[in-house]
N, C-alpha and C. Protein backbone atom coordinates (compact mmCIF):
# COMPACT_ATOMS: atom_id res chain seq x y z
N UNK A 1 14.66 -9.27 3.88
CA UNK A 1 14.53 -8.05 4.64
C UNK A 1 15.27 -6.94 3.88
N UNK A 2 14.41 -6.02 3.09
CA UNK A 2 15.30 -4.79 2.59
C UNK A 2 15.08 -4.02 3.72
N UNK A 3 16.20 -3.79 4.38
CA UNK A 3 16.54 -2.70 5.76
C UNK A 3 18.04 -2.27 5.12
N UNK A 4 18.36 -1.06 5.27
CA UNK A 4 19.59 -0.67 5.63
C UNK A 4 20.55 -1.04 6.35
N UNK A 5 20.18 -1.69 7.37
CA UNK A 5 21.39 -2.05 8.94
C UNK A 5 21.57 -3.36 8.09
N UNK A 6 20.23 -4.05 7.45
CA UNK A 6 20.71 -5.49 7.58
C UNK A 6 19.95 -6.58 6.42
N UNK A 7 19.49 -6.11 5.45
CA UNK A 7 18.96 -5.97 4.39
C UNK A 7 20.52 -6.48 3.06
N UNK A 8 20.19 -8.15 3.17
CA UNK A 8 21.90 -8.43 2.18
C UNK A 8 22.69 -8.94 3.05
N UNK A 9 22.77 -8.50 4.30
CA UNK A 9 23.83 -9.03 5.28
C UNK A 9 24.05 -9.91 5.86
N UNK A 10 25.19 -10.28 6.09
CA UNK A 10 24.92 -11.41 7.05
C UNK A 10 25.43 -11.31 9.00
N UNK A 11 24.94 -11.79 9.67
CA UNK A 11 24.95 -11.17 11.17
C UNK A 11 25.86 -12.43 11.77
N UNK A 12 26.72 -12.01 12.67
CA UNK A 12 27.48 -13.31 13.41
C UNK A 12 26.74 -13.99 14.77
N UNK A 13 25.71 -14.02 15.34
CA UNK A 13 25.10 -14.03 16.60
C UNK A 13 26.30 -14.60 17.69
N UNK A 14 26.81 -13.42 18.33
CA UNK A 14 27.63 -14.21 19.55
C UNK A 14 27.02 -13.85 21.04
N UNK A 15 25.96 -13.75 21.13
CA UNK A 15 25.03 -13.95 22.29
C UNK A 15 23.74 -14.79 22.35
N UNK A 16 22.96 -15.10 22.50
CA UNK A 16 21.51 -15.84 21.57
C UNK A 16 21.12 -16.30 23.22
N UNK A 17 19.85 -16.09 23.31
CA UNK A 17 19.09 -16.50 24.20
C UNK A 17 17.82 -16.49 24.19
N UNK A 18 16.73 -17.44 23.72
CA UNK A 18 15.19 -17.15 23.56
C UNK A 18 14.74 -15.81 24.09
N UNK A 19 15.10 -16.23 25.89
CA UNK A 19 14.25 -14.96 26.16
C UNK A 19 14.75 -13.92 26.88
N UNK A 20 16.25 -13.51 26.58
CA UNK A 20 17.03 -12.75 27.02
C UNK A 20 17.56 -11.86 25.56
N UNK A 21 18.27 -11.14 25.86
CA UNK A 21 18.95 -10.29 25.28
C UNK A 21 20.00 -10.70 23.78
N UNK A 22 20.01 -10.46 22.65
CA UNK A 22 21.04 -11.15 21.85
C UNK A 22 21.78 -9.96 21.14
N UNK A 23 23.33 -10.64 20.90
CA UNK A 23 24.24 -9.65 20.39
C UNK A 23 24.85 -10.28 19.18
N UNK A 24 25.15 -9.12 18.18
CA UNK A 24 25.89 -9.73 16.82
C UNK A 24 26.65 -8.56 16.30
N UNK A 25 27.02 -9.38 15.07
CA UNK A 25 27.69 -8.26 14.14
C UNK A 25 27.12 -8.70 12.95
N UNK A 26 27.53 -7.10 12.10
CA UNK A 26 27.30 -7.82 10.61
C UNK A 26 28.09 -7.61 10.23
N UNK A 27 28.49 -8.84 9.56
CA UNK A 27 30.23 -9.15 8.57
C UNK A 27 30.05 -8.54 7.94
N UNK A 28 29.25 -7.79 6.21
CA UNK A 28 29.62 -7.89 5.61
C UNK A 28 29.15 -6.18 4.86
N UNK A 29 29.43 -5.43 5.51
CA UNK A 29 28.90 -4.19 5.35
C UNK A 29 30.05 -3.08 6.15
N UNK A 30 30.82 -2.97 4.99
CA UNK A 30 32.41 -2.12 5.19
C UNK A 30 32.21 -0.59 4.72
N UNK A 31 33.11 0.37 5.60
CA UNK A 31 32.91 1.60 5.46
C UNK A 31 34.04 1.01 5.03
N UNK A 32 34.34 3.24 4.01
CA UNK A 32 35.19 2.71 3.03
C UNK A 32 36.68 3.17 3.15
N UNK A 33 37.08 3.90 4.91
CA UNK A 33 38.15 4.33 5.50
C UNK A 33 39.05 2.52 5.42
N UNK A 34 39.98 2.57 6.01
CA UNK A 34 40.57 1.35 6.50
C UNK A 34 41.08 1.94 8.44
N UNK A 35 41.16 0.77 8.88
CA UNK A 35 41.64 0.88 10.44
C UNK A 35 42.34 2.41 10.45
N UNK A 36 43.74 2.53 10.00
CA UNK A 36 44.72 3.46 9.63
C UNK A 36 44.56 4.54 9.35
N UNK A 37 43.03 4.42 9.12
CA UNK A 37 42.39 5.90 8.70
C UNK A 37 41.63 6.26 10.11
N UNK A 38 41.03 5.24 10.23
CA UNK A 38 40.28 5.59 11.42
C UNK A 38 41.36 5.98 12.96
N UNK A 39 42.04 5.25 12.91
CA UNK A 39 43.36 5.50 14.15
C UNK A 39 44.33 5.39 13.35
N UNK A 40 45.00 6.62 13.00
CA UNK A 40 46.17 6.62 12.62
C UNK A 40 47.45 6.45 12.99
N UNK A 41 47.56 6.44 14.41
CA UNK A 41 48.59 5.95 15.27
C UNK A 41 48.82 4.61 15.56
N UNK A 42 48.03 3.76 14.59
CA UNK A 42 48.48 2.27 14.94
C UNK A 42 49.59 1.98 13.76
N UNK A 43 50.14 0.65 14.31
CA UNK A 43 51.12 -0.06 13.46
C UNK A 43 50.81 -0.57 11.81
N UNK A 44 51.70 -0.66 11.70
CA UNK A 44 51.86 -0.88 10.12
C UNK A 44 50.80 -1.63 10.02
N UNK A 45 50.55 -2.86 10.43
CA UNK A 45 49.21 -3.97 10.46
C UNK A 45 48.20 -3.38 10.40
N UNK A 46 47.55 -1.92 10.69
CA UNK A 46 46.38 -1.66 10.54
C UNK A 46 46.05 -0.98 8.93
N UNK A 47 47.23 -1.09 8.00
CA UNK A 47 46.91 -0.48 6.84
C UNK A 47 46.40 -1.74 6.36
N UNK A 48 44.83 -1.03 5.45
CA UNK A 48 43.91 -1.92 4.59
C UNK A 48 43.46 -2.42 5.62
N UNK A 49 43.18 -2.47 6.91
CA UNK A 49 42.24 -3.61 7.46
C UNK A 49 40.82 -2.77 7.57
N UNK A 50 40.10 -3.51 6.74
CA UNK A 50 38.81 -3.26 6.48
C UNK A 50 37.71 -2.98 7.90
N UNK A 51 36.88 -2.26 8.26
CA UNK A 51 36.06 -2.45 9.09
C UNK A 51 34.64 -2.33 9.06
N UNK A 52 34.06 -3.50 9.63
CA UNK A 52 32.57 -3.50 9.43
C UNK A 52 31.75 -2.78 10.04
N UNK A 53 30.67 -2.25 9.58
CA UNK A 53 29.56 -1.56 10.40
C UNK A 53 29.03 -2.64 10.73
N UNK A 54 29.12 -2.87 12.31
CA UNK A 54 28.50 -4.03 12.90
C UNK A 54 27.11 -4.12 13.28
N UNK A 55 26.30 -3.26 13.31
CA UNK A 55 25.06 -2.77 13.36
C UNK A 55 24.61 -1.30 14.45
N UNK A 56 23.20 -1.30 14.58
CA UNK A 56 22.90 0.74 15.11
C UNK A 56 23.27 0.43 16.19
N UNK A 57 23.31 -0.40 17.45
CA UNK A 57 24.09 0.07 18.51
C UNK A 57 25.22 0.50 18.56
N UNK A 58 25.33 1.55 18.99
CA UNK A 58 26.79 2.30 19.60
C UNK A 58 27.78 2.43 18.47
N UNK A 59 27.00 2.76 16.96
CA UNK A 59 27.70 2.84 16.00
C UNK A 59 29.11 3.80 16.01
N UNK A 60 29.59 4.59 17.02
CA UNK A 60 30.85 4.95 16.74
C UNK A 60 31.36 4.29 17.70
N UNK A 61 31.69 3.28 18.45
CA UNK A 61 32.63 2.40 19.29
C UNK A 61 33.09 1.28 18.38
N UNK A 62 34.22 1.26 18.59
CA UNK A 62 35.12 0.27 18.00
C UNK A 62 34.83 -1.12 18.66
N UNK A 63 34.35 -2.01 17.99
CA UNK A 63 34.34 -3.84 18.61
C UNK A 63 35.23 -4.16 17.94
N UNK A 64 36.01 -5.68 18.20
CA UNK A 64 36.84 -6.44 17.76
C UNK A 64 36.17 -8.11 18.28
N UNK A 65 36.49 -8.95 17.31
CA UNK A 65 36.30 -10.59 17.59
C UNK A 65 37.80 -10.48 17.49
N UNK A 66 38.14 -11.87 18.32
CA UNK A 66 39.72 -12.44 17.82
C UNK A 66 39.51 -13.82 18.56
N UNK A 67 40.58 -14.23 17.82
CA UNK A 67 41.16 -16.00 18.29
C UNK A 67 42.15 -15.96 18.43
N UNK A 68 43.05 -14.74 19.29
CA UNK A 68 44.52 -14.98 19.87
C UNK A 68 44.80 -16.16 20.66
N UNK A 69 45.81 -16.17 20.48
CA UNK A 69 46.34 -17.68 21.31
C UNK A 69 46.81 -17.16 22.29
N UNK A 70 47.47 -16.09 22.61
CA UNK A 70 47.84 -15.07 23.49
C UNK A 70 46.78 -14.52 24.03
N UNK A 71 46.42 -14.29 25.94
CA UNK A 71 45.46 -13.67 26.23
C UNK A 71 45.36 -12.12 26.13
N UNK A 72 44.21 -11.76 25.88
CA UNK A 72 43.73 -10.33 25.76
C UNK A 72 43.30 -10.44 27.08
N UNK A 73 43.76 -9.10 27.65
CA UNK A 73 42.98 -8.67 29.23
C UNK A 73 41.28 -8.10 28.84
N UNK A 74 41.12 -8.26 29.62
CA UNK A 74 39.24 -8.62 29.97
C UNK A 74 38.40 -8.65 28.74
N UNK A 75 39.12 -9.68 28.13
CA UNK A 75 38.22 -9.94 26.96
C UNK A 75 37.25 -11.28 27.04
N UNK A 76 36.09 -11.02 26.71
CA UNK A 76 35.04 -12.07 27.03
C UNK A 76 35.25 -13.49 26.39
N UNK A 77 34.94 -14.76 26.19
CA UNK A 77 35.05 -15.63 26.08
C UNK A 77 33.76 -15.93 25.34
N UNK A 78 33.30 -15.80 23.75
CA UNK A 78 32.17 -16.01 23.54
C UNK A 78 31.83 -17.53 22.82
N UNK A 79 32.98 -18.26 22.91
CA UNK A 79 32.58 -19.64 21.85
C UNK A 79 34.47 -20.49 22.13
N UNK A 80 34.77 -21.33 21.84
CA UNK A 80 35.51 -22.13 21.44
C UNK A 80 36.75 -21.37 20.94
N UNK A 81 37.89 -20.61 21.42
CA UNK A 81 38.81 -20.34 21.18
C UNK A 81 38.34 -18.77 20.31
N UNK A 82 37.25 -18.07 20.86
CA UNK A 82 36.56 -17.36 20.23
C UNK A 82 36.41 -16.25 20.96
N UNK A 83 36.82 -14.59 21.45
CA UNK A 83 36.77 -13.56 22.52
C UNK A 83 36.50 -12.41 21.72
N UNK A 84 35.54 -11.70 22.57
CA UNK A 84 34.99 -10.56 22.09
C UNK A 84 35.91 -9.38 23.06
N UNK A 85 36.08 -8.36 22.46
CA UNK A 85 36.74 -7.40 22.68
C UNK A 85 37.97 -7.20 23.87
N UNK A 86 38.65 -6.39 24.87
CA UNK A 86 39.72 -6.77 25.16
C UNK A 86 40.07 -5.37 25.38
N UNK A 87 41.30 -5.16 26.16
CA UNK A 87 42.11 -4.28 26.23
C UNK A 87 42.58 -4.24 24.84
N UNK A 88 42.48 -2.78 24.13
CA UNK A 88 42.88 -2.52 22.79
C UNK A 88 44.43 -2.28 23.30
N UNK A 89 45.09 -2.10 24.16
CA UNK A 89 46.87 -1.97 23.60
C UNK A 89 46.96 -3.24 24.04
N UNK A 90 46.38 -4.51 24.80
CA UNK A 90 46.96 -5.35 24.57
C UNK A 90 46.97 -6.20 22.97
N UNK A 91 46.41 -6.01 22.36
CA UNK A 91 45.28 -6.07 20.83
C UNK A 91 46.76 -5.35 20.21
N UNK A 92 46.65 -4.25 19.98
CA UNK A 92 47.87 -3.66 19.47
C UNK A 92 49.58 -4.04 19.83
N UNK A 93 49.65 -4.63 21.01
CA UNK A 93 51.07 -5.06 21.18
C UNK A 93 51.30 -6.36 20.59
N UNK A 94 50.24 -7.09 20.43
CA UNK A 94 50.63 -8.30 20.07
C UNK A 94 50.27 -8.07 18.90
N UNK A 95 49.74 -7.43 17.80
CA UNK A 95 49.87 -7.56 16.65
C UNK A 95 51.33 -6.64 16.24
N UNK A 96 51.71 -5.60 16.63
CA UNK A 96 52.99 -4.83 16.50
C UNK A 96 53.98 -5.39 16.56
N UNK A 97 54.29 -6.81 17.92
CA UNK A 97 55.35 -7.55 18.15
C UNK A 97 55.23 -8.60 16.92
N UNK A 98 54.30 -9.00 16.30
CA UNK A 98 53.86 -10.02 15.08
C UNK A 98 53.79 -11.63 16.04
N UNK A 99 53.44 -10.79 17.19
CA UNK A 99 52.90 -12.53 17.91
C UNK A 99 51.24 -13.11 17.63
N UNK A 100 50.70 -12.20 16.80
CA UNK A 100 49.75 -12.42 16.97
C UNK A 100 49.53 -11.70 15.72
N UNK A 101 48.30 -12.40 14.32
CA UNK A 101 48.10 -12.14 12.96
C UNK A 101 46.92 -11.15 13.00
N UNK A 102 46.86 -10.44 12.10
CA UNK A 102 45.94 -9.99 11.58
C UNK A 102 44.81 -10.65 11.19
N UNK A 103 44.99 -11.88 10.51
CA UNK A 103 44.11 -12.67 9.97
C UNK A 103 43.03 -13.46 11.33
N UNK A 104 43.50 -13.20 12.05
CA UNK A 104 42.84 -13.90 13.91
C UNK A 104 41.60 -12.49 14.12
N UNK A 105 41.72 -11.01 13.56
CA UNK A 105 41.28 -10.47 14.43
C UNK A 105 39.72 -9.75 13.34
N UNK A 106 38.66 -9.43 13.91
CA UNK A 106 38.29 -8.52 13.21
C UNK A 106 37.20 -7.10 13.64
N UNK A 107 37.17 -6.31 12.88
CA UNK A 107 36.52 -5.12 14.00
C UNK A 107 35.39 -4.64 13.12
N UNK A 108 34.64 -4.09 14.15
CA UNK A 108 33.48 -3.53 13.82
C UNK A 108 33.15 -1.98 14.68
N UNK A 109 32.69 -1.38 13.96
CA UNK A 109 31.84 -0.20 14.53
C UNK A 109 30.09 -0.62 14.72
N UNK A 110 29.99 -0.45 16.13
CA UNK A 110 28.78 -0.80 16.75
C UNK A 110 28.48 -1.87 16.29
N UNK A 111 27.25 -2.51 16.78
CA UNK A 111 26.81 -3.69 17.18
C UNK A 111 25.65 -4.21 16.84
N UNK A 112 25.04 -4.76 16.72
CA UNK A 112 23.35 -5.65 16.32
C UNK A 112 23.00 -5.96 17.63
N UNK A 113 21.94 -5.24 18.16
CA UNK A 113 21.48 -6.17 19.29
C UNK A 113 19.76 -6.21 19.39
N UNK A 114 19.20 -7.18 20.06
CA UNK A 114 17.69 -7.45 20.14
C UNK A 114 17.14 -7.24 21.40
N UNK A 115 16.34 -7.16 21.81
CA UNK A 115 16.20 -7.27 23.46
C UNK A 115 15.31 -8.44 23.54
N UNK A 116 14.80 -8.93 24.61
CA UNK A 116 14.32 -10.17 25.01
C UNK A 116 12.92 -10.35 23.97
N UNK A 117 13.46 -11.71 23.57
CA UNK A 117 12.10 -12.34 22.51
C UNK A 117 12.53 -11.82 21.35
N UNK A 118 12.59 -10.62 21.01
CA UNK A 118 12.48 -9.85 19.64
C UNK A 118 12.99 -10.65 18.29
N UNK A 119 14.10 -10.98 18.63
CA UNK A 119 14.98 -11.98 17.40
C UNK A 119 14.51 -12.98 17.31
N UNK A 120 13.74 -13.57 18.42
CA UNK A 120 12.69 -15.12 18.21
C UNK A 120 11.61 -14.75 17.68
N UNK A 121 10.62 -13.27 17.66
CA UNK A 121 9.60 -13.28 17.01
C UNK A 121 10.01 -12.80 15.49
N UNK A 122 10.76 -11.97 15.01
CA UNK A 122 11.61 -12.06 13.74
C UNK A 122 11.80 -13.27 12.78
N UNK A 123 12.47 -14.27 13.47
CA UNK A 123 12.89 -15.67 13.27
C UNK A 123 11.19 -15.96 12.62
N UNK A 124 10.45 -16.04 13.69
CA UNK A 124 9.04 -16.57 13.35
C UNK A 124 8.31 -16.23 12.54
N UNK A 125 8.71 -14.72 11.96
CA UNK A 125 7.51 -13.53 10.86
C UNK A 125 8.60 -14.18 9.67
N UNK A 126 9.62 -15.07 9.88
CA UNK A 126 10.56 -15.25 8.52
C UNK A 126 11.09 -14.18 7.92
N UNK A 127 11.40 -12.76 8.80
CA UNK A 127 12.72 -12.19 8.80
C UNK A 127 14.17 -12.03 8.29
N UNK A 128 14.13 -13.63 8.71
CA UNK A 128 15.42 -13.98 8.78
C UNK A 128 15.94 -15.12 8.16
N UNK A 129 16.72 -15.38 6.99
CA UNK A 129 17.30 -16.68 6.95
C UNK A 129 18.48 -17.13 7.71
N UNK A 130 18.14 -18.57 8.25
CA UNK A 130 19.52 -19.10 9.36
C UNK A 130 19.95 -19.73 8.68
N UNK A 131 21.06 -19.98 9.44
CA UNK A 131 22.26 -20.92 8.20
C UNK A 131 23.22 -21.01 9.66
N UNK A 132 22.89 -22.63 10.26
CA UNK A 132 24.27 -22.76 10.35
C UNK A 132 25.87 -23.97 9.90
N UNK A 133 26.59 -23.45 10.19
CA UNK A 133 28.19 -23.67 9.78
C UNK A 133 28.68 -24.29 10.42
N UNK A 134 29.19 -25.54 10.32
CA UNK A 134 30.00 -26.05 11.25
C UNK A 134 30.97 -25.07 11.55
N UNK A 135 31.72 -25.58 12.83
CA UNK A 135 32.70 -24.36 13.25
C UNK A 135 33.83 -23.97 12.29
N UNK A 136 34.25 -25.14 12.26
CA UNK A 136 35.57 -24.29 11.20
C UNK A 136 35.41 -23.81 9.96
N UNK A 137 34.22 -24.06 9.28
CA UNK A 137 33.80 -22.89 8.49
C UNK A 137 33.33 -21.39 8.67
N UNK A 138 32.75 -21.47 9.91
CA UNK A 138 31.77 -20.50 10.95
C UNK A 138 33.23 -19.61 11.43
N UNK A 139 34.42 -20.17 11.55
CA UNK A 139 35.31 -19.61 11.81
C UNK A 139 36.16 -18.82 10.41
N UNK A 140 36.37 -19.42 9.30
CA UNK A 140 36.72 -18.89 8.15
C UNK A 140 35.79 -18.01 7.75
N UNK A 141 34.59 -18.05 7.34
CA UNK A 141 33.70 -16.81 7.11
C UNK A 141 33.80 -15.39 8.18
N UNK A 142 33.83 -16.02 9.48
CA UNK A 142 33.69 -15.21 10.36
C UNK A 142 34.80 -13.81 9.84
N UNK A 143 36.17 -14.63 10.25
CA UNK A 143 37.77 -13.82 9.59
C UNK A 143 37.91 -13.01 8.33
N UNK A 144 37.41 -13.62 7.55
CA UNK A 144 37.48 -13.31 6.12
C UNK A 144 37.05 -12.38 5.84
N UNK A 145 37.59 -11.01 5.95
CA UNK A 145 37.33 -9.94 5.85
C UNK A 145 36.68 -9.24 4.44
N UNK A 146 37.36 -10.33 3.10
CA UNK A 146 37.38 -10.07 1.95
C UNK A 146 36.20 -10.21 1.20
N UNK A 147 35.47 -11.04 2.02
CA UNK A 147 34.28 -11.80 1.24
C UNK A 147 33.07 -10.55 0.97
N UNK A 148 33.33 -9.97 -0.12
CA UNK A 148 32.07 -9.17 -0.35
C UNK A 148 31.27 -9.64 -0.93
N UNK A 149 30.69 -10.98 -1.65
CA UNK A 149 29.24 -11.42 -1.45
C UNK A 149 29.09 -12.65 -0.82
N UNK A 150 29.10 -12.49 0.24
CA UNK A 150 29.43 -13.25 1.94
C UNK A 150 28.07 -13.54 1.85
N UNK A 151 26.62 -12.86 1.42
CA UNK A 151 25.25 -13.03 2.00
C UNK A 151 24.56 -14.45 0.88
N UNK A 152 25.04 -13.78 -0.21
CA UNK A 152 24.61 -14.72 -1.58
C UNK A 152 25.18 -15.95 -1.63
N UNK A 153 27.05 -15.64 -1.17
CA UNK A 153 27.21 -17.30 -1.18
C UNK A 153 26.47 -17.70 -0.02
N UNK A 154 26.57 -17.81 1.24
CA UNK A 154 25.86 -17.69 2.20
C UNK A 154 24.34 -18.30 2.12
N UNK A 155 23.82 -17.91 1.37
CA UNK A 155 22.47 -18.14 1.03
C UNK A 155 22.24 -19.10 0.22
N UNK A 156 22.84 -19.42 -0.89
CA UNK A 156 23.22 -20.19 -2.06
C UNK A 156 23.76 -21.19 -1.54
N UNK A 157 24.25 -21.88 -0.70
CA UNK A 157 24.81 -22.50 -0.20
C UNK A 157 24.13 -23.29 0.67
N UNK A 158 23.17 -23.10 0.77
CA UNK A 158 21.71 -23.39 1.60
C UNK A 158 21.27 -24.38 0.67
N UNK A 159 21.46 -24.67 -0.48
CA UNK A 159 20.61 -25.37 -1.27
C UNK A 159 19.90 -24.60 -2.50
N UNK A 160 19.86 -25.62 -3.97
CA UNK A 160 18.84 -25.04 -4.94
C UNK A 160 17.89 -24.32 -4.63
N UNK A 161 16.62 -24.57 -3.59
CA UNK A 161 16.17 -23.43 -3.05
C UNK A 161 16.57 -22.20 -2.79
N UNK A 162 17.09 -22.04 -2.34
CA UNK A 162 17.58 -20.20 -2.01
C UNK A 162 18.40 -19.75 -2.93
N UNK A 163 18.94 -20.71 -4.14
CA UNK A 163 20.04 -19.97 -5.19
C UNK A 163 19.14 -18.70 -5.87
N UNK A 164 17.62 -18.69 -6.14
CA UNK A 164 16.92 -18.04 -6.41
C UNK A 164 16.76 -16.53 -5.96
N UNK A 165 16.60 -16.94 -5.05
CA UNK A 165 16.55 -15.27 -3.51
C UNK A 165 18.08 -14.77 -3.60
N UNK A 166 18.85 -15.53 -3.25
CA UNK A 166 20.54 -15.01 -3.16
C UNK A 166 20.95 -14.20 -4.59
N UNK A 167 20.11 -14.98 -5.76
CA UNK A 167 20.43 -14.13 -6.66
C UNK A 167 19.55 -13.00 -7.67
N UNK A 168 18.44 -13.07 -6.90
CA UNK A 168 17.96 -12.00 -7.42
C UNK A 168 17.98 -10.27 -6.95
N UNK A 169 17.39 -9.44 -7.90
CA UNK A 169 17.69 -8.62 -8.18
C UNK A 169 17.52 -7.78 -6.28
N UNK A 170 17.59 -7.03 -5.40
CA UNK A 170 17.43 -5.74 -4.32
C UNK A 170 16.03 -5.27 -4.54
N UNK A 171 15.82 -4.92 -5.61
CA UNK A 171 14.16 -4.41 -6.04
C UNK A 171 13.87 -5.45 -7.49
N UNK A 172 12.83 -5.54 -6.84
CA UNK A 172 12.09 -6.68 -7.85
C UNK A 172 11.46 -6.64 -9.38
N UNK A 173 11.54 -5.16 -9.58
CA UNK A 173 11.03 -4.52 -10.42
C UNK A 173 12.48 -4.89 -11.49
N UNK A 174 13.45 -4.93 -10.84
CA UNK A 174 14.60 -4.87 -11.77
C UNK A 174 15.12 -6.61 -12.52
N UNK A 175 13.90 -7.11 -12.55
CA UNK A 175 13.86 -8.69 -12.65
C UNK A 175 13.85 -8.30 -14.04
């Protein structure tokens, strides 16, 4: 898929429902401010933390994933020790007090979302390559803020088959 939103990327799906509604992010597509830039009134912890354009919904709202061990107030519960967004000063107190890492949390501006069916008929036109991760890898990729070719290993990783696609050229002409 050469698209802009998502064309290279890779998407986290933390909603999925055949025939309901689905929500994601995309890891791997960073503006080039850091947190600190974007809110400058946060704690030392927000210098260098990278943030993803998570896709066109509601591209100027701030999302966050985290795996605090500490609860965040009304933060959703999307997987296995796994919560989507939260009271942001509770988010900020516990990273300020250092009860809680940086490395647990990560944010995005706006969101990926599908409406009912859409991401299943996608899936079906071959759209999309899936890949999944057992969790505790699914959990290290997820975090890993650093990984800028997140899509290729990602893809490559799939097998001799796809080392091909993962590594060729954006435009084909440039083969």
């Amino acid at each position: 898929m050469d698209d802009p939103w998502f064309g290279r990327h890779v998407v986290f799906l933390c909603d999925y429902e055949q025939q309901g509604e689905t929500m994601g992010f995309v890891l791997n597509n960073y503006i080039q401010e850091p947190l600190s830039e974007l809110l400058p009134n946060l704690g030392a912890w927000a210098e260098g933390v990278r943030i993803s354009i998570g896709g066109p919904v509601l591209p100027s709202q701030l999302f966050f994933l985290h795996r605090f061990k500490s609860p965040v107030g009304e933060s959703c519960m999307i997987g296995d020790q796994l919560y989507l967004g939260g009271q942001f000063e509770d988010v900020c107190a516990a990273l300020d007090s250092g009860a809680e890492k940086i490395a647990d949390i990560r944010f995005f501006l706006g969101y990926s979302g599908w409406s009912s069916g859409q991401l299943l008929e996608e899936i079906k036109s071959k759209s999309w390559y899936l890949h999944y991760l057992p969790r505790k890898r699914r959990m290290e990729q997820l975090f890993n803020a650093q990984a800028d070719n997140l899509w290729e290993d990602m893809l490559s990783s799939k097998g001799p088959a796809f080392v091909r696609a993962a590594k060729s050229p954006r435009n084909p002409n440039h083969n």
